[in-house]
Protein backbone atom coordinates (compact mmCIF):
# COMPACT_ATOMS: atom_id res chain seq x y z
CA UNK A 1 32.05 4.91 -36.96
CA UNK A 2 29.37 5.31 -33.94
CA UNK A 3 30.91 2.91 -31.47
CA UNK A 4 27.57 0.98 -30.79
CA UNK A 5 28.26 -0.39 -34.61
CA UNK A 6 31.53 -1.67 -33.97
CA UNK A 7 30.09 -3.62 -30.92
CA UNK A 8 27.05 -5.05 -33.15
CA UNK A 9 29.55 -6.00 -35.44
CA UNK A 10 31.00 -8.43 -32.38
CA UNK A 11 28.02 -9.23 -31.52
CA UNK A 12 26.58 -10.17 -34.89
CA UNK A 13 29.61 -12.21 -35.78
CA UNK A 14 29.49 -13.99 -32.30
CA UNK A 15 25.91 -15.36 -32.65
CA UNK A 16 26.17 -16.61 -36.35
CA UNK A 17 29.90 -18.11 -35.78
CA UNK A 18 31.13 -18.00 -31.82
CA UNK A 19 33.99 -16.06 -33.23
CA UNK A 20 34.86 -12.38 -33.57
CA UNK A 21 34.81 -10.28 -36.93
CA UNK A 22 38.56 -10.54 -37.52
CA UNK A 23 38.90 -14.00 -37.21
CA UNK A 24 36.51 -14.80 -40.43
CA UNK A 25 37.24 -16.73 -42.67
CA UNK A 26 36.88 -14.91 -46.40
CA UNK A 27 33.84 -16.77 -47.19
CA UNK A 28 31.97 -16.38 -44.18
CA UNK A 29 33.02 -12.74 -44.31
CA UNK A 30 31.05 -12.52 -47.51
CA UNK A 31 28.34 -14.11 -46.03
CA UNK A 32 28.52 -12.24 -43.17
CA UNK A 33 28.28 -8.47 -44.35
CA UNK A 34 24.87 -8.51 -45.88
CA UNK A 35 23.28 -9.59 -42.32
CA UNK A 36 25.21 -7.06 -40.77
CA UNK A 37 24.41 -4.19 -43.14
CA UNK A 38 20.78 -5.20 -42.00
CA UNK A 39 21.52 -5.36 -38.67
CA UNK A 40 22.49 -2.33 -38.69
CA UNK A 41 19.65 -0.53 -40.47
CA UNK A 42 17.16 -2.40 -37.62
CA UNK A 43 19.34 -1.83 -34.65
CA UNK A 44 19.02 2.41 -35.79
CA UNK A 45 15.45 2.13 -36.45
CA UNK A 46 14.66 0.34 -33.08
CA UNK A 47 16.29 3.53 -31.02
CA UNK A 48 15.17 6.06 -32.83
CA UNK A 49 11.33 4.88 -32.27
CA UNK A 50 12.58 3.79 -28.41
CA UNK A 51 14.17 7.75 -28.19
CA UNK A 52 10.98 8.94 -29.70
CA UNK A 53 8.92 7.49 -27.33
CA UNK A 54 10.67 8.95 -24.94
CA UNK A 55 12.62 6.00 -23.62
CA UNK A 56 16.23 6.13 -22.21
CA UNK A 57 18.69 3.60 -20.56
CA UNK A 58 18.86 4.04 -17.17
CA UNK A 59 22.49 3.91 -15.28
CA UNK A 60 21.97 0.77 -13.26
CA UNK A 61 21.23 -1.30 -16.26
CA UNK A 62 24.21 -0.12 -18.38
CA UNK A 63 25.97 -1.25 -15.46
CA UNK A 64 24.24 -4.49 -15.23
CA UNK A 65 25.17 -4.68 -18.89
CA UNK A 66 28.23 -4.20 -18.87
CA UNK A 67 29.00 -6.17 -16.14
CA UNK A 68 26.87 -9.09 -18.07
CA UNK A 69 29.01 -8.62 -20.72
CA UNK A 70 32.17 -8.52 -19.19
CA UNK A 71 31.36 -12.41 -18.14
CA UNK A 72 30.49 -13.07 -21.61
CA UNK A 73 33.91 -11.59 -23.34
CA UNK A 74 35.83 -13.81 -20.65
CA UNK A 75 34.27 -16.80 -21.75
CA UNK A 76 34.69 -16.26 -25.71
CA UNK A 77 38.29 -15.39 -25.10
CA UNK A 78 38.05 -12.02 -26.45
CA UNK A 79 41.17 -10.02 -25.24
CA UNK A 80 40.10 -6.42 -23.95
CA UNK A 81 43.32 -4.79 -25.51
CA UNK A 82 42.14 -6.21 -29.17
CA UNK A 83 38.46 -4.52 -28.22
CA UNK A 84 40.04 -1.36 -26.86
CA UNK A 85 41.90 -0.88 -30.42
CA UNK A 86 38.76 -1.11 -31.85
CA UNK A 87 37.17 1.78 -29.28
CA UNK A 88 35.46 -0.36 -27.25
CA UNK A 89 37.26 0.49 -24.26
CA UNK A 90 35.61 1.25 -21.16
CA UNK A 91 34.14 4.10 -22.39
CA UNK A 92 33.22 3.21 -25.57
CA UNK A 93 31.75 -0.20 -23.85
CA UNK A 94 29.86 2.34 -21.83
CA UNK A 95 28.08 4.00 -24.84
CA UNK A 96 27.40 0.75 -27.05
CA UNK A 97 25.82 -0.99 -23.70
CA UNK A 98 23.67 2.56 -23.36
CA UNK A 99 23.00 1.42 -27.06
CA UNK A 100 22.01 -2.26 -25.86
CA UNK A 101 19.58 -1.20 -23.14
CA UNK A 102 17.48 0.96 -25.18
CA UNK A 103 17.46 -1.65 -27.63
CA UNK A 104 16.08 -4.16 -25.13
CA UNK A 105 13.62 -1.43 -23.31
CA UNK A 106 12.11 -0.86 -26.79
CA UNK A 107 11.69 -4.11 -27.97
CA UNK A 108 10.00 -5.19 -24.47
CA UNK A 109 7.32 -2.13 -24.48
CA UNK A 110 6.45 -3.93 -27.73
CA UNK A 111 6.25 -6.97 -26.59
CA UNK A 112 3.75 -5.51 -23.76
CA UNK A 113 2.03 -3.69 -26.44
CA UNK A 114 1.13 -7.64 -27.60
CA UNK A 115 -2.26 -9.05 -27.94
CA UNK A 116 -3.65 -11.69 -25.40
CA UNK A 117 -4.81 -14.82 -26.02
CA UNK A 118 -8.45 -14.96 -25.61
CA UNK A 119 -9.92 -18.06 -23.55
CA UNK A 120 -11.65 -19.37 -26.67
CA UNK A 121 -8.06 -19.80 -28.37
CA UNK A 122 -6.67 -21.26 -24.91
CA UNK A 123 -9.21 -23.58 -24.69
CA UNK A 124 -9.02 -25.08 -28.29
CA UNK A 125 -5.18 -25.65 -27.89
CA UNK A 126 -5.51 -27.42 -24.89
CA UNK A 127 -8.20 -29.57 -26.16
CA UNK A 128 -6.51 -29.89 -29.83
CA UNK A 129 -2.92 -30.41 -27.40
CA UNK A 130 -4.55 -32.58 -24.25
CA UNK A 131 -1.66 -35.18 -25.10
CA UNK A 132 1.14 -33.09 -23.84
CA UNK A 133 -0.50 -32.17 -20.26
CA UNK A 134 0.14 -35.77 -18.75
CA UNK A 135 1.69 -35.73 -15.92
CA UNK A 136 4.69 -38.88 -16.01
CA UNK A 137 4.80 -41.46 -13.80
CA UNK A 138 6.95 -40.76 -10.38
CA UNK A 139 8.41 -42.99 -7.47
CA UNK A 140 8.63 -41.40 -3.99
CA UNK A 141 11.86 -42.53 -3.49
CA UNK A 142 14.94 -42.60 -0.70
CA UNK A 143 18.42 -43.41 -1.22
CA UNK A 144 22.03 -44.44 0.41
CA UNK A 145 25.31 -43.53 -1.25
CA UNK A 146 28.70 -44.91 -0.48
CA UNK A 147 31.36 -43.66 -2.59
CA UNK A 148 34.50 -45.36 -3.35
CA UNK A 149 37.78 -43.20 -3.45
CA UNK A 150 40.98 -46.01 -4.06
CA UNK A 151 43.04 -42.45 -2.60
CA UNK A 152 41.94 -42.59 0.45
CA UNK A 153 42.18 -45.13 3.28
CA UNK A 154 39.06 -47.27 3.85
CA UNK A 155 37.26 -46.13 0.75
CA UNK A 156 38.46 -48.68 -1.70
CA UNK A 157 36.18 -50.55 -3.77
CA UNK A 158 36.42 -54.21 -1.53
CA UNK A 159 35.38 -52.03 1.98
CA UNK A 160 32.92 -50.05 0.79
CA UNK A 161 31.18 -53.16 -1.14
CA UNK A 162 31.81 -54.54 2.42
CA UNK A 163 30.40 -51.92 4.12
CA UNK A 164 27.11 -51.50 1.92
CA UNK A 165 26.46 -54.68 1.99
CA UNK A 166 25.97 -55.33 5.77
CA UNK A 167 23.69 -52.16 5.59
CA UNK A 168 21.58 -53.90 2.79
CA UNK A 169 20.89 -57.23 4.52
CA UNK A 170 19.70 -55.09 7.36
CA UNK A 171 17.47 -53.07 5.21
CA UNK A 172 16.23 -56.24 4.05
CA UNK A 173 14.78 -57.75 7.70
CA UNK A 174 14.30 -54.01 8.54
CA UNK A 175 13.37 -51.92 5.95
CA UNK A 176 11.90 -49.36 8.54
CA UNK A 177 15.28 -48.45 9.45
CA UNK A 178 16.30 -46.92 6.71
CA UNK A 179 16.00 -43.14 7.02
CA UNK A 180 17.96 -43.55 10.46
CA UNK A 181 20.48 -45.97 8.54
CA UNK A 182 20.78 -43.20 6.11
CA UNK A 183 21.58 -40.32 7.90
CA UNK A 184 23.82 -42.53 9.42
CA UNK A 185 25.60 -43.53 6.68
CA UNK A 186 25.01 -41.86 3.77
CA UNK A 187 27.01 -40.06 1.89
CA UNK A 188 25.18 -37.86 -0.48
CA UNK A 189 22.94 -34.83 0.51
CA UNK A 190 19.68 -36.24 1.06
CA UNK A 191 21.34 -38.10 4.01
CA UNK A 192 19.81 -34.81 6.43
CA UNK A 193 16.50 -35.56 5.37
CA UNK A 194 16.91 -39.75 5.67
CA UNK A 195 17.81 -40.34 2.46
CA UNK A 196 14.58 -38.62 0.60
CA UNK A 197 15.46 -37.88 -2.86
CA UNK A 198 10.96 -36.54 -3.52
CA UNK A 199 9.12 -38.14 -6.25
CA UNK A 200 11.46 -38.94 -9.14
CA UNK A 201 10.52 -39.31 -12.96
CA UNK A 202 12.62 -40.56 -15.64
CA UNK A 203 15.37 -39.01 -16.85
CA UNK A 204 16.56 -37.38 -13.80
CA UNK A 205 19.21 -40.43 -12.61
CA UNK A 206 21.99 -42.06 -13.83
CA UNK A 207 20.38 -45.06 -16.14
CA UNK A 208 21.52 -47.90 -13.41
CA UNK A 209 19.97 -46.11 -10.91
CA UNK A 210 16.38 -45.10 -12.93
CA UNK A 211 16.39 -48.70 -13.95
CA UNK A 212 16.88 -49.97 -10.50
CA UNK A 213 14.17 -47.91 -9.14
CA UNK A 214 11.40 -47.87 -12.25
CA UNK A 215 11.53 -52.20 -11.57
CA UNK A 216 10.58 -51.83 -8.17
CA UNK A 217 7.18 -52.25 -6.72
CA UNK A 218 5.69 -49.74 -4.11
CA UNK A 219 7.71 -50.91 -0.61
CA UNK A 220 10.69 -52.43 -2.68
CA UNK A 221 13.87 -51.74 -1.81
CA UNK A 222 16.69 -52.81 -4.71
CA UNK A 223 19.86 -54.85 -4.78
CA UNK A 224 22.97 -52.75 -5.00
CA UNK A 225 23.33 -50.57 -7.75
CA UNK A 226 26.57 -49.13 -9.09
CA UNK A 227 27.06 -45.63 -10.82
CA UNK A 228 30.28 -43.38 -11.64
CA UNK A 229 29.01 -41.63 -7.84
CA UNK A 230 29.72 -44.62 -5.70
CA UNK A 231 27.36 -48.14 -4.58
CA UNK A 232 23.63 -47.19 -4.00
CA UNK A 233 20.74 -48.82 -2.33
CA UNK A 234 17.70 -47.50 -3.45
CA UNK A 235 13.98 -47.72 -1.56
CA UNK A 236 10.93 -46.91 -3.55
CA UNK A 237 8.43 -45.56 -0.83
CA UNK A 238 5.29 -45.13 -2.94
CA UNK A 239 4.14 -45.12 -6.86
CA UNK A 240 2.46 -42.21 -9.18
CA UNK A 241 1.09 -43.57 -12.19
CA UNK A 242 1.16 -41.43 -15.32
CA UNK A 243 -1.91 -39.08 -15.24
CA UNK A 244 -3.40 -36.29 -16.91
CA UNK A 245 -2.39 -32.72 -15.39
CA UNK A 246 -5.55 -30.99 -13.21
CA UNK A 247 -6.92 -29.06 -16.36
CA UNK A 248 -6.63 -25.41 -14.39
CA UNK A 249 -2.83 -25.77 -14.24
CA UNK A 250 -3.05 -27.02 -18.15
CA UNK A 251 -4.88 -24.42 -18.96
CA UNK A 252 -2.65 -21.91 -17.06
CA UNK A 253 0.54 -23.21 -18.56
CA UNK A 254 -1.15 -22.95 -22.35
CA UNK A 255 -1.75 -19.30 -21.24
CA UNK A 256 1.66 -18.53 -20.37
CA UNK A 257 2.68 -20.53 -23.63
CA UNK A 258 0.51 -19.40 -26.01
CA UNK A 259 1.05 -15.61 -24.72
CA UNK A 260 4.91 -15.78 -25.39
CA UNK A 261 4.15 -16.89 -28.11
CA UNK A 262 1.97 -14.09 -29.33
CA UNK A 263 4.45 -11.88 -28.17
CA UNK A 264 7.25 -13.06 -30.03
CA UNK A 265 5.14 -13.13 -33.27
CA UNK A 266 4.41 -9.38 -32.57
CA UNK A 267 7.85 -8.28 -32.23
CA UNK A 268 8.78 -9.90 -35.41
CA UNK A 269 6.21 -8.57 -36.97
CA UNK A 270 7.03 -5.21 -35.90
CA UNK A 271 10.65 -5.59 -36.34
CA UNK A 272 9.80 -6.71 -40.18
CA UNK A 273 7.70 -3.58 -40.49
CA UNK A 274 10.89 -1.61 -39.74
């Protein structure tokens, strides 16, 4: 057997069930062989039009391949001794990965070979899709950290809820001192540029902290908040209401979108032609 098939085999049996082809279980082994008879048939059809064409799989990215793959194996647990019995040692690795890459080059000059999407069908999804370009709302936003570690001395939970507190009833009577107060005493990243965490939307905090920070008004600075990272004080500088995206970028991203998309569609439909 051509050692590219044994590695589509693994390959095959990796996607559908994150295990390899000899640890199936009888049923899935009869569901299994059917879609890999297939696979087979369409992996040989896609070279030989990619080695008609003229194509061939240059030596840096079989390397890049292999070394791709080699990260891959590690992480399923495959053993290279149980591939190597199989042929796909280093040098059969070498020839299904030469295999791989002339898959992928083929399958991308199709993709390229894709229609575009004209600005008539750009600008009916946008308008039929104007819903999903809003931008959310966003709170310029700085922050202090002080985190509690009960290992190590002065960092239990009573002196750091000490500690934090003095720096919020300052913050309170002098709430322009806190990017000094935070480079100061901060303990998380953002402490080098004052505390300045950018414009934050939901979703991108811990919920204590998001909730914290979505209740305050433009100026506000909150009580302390706790999170599994330490005691926080949190300051929210300035308020972006939800808004529509400028309709250039919309329309830019619904380009990008809708010509994946396209793409995609052609290289099934190719691949079913096969």
């Amino acid at each position: 057997m051509e050692v590219w098939r044994i590695f589509s085999r693994l390959k095959l049996s990796m996607a559908l069930y994150q295990t390899p082809p000899w640890s199936l279980t009888a049923q899935q082994l009869t569901d299994f062989e059917p879609r890999y008879a297939k696979q087979l048939i369409l992996e040989g059809r896609v070279v030989e039009h990619a080695l008609a064409e003229g194509l061939c799989a240059a030596e840096n990215d079989i390397r890049a391949a292999m070394a791709n793959l080699d990260e891959r194996l590690k992480q399923s647990h495959v053993a290279p001794r149980q591939l190597a019995r199989l042929g796909l040692d280093a040098r059969g690795m070498y020839q299904a990965m030469t295999h791989e890459v002339l898959l992928d080059n083929m399958l991308a000059r199709v993709m390229q070979a894709a229609p575009t999407p004209t600005e008539d069908q750009v600008l009916r999804w946008y308008q039929e899709h104007q819903q999903q370009f809003l931008r959310p709302e966003q709170r310029d936003t700085s922050h202090i950290l002080l985190t509690v570690d009960e290992d190590q001395a002065d960092c239990h939970m009573e002196q750091v809820t000490a500690r934090i507190a003095a720096l919020h009833l300052r913050l309170v009577n002098h709430i322009d001192e806190f990017a000094s107060l935070a480079k100061r005493h901060s303990e998380c990243p953002s402490a080098l540029e004052g505390g300045n965490l950018g414009w934050i939307s939901r979703g991108l905090l811990f919920f204590p902290l998001e909730q914290a920070l979505f209740d305050l008004p433009a100026g506000g600075i909150s009580d302390i908040v706790t999170s599994e990272m330490g005691l926080h004080i949190l300051l929210c500088r300035a308020i972006r209401l939800a808004a529509p995206i400028p309709r250039e970028q919309a329309l830019e991203q619904v380009r990008k979108q809708l010509g994946e998309r396209m793409r995609q569609q052609y290289q099934r439909q190719w691949l079913n032609a096969l």
